[in-house]
N, C-alpha and C. Protein backbone atom coordinates (compact mmCIF):
# COMPACT_ATOMS: atom_id res chain seq x y z
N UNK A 1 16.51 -5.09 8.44
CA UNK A 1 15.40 -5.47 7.59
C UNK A 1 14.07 -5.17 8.28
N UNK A 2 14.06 -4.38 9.43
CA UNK A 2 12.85 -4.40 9.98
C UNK A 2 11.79 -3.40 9.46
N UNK A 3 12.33 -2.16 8.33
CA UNK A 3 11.33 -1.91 7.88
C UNK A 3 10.97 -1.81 6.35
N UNK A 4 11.53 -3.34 6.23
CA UNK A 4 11.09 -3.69 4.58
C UNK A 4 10.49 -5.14 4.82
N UNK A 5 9.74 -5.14 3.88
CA UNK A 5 8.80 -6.33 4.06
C UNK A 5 8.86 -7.77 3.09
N UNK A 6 9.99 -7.50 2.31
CA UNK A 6 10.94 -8.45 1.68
C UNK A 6 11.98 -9.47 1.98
N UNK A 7 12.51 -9.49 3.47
CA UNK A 7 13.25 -10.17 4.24
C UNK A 7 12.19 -11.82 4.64
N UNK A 8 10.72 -11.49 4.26
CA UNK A 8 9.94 -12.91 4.32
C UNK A 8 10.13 -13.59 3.13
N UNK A 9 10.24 -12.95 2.03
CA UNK A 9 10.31 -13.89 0.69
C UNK A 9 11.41 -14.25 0.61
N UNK A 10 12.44 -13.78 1.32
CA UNK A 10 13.42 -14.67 1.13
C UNK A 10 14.22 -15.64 2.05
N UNK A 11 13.41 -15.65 2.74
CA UNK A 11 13.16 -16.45 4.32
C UNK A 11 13.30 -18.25 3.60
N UNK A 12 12.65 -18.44 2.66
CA UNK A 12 12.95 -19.93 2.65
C UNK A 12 14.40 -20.09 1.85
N UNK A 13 14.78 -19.04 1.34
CA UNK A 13 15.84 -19.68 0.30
C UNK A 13 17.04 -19.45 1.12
N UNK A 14 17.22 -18.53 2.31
CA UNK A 14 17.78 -18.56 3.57
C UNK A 14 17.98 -19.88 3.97
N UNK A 15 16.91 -20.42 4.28
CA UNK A 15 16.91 -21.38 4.73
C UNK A 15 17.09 -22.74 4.40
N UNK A 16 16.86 -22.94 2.94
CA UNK A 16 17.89 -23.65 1.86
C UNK A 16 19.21 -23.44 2.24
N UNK A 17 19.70 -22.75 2.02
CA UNK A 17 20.90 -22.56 1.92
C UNK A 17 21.74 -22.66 3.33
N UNK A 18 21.47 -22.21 4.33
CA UNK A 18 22.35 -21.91 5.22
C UNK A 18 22.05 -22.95 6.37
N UNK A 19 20.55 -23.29 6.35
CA UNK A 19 20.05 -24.66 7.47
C UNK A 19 19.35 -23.41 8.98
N UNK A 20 19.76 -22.33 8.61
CA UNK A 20 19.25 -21.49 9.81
C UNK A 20 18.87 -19.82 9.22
N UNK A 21 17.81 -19.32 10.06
CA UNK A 21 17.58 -17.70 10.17
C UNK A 21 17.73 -16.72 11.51
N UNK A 22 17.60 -15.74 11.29
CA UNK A 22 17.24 -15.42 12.38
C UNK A 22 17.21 -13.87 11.83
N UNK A 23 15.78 -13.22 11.29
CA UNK A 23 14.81 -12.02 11.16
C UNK A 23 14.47 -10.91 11.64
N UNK A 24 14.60 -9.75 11.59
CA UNK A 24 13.33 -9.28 12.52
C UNK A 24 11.74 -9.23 11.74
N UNK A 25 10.90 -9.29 12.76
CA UNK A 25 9.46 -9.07 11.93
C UNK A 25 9.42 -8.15 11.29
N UNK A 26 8.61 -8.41 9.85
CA UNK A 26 8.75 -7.75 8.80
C UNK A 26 7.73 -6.23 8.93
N UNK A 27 8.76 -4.97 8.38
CA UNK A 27 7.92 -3.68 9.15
C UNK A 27 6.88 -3.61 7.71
N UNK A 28 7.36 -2.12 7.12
CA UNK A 28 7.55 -2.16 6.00
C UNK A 28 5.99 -0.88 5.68
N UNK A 29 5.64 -0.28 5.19
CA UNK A 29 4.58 0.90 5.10
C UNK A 29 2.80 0.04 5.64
N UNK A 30 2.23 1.11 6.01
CA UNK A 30 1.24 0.71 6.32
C UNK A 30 -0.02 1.17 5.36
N UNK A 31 -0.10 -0.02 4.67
CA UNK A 31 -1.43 0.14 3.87
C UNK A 31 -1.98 -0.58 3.67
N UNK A 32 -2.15 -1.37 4.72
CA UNK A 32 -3.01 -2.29 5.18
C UNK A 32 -2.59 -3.39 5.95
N UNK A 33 -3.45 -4.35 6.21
CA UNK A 33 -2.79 -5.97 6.92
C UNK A 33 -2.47 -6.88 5.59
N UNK A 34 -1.23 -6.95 5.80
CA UNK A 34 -0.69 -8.20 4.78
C UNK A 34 0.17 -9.14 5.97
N UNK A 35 -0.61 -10.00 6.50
CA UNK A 35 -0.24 -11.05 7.30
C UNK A 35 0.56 -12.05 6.60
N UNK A 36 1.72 -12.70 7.36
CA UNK A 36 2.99 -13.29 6.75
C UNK A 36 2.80 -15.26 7.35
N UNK A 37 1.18 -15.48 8.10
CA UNK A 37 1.06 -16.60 8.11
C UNK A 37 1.70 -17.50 7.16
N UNK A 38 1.08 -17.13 5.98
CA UNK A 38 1.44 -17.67 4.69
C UNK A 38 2.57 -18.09 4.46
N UNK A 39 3.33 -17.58 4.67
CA UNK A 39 4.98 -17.74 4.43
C UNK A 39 5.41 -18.92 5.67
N UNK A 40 4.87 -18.24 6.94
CA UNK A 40 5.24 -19.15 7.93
C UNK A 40 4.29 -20.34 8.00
N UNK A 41 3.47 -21.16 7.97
CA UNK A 41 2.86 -22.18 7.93
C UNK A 41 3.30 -22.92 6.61
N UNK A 42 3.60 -22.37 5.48
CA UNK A 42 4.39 -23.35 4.02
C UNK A 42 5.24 -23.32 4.35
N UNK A 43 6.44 -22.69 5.27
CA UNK A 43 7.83 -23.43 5.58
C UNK A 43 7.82 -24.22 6.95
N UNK A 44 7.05 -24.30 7.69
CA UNK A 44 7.22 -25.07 8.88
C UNK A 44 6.45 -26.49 8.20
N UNK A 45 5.10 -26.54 7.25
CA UNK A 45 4.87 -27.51 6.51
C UNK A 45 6.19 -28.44 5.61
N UNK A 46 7.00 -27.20 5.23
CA UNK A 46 8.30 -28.24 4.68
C UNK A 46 9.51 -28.47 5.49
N UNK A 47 8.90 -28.37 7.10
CA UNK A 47 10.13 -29.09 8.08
C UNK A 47 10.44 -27.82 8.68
N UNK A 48 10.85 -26.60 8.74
CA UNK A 48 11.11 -25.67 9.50
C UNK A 48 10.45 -25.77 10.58
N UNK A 49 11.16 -25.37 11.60
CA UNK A 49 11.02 -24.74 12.69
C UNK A 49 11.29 -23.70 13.56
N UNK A 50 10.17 -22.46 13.43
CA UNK A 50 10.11 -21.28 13.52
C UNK A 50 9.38 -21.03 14.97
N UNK A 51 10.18 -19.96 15.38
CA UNK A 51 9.60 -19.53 16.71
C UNK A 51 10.06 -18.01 16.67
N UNK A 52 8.86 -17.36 17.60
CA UNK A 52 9.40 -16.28 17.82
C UNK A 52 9.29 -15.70 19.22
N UNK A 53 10.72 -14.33 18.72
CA UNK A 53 11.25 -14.34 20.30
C UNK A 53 11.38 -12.79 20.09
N UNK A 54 11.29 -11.97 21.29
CA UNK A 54 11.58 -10.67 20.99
C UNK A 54 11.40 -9.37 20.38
N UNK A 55 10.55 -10.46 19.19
CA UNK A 55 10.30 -9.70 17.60
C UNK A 55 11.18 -9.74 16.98
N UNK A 56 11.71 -11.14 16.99
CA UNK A 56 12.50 -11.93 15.97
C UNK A 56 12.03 -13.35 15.58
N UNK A 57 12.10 -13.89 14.48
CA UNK A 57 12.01 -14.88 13.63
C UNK A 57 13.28 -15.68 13.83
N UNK A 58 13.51 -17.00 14.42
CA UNK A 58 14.53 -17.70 15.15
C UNK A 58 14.39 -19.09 13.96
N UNK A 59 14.55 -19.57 12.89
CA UNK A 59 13.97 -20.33 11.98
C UNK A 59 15.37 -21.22 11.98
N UNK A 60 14.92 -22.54 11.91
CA UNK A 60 15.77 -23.54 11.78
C UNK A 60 15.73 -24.94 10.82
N UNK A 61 16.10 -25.48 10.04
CA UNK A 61 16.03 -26.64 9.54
C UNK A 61 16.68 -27.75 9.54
N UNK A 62 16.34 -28.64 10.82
CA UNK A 62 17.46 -29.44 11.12
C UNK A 62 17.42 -30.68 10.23
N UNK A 63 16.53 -30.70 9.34
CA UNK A 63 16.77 -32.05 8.69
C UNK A 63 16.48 -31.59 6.81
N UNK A 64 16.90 -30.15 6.78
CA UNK A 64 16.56 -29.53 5.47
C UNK A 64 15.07 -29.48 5.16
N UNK A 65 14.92 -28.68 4.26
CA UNK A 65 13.61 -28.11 3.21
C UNK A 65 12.46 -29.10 2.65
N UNK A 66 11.92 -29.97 3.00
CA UNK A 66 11.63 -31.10 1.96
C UNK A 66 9.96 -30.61 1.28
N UNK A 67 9.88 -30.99 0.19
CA UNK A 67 9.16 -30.41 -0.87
C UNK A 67 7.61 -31.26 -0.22
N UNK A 68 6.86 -30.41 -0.50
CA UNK A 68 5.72 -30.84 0.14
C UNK A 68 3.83 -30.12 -0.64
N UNK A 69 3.26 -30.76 -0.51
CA UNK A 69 1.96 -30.47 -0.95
C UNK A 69 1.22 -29.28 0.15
N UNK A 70 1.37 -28.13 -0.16
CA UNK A 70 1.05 -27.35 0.29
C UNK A 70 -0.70 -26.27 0.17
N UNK A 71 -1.75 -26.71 0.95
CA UNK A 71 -3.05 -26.11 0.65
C UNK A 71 -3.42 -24.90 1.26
N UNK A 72 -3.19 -23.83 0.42
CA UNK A 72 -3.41 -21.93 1.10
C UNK A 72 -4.61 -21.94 1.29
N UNK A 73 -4.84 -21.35 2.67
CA UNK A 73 -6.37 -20.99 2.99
C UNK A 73 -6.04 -19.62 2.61
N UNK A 74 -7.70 -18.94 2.37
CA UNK A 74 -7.93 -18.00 1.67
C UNK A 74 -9.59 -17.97 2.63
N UNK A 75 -9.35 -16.69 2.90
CA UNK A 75 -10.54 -15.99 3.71
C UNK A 75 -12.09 -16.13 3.11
């Protein structure tokens, strides 16, 4: 998955489901910066715990997904 940039959107439902990930960073064409904060700060907000190692995405949910009020910053 390292050079498609679709392996992040489905990073939480991964993680629903299975209680664990483990990614590589998302490649995928270059036409511009599309930074994946986003994705990672709304799932560590609903309990994940994500680290990275290698240039891998190591994502874990030891107490599951829990639904949460989530506020996107925007530049």
């Amino acid at each position: 998955m390292r050079k498609t940039r679709s392996s992040i959107v489905f990073l939480g439902a991964i993680l629903a489901r299975t209680g664990r990930a483990r990614i590589s960073f998302p490649g995928g064409c270059e036409i511009g910066s599309r930074p994946i904060d986003l994705h990672l700060n709304s799932l560590r907000e609903m309990g994940a715990d994500i680290r990275e190692k290698h240039g891998y995405l190591e994502c874990c949910v030891p107490n599951g997904l829990c639904g949460t009020k989530i506020t996107l910053s925007f530049p």
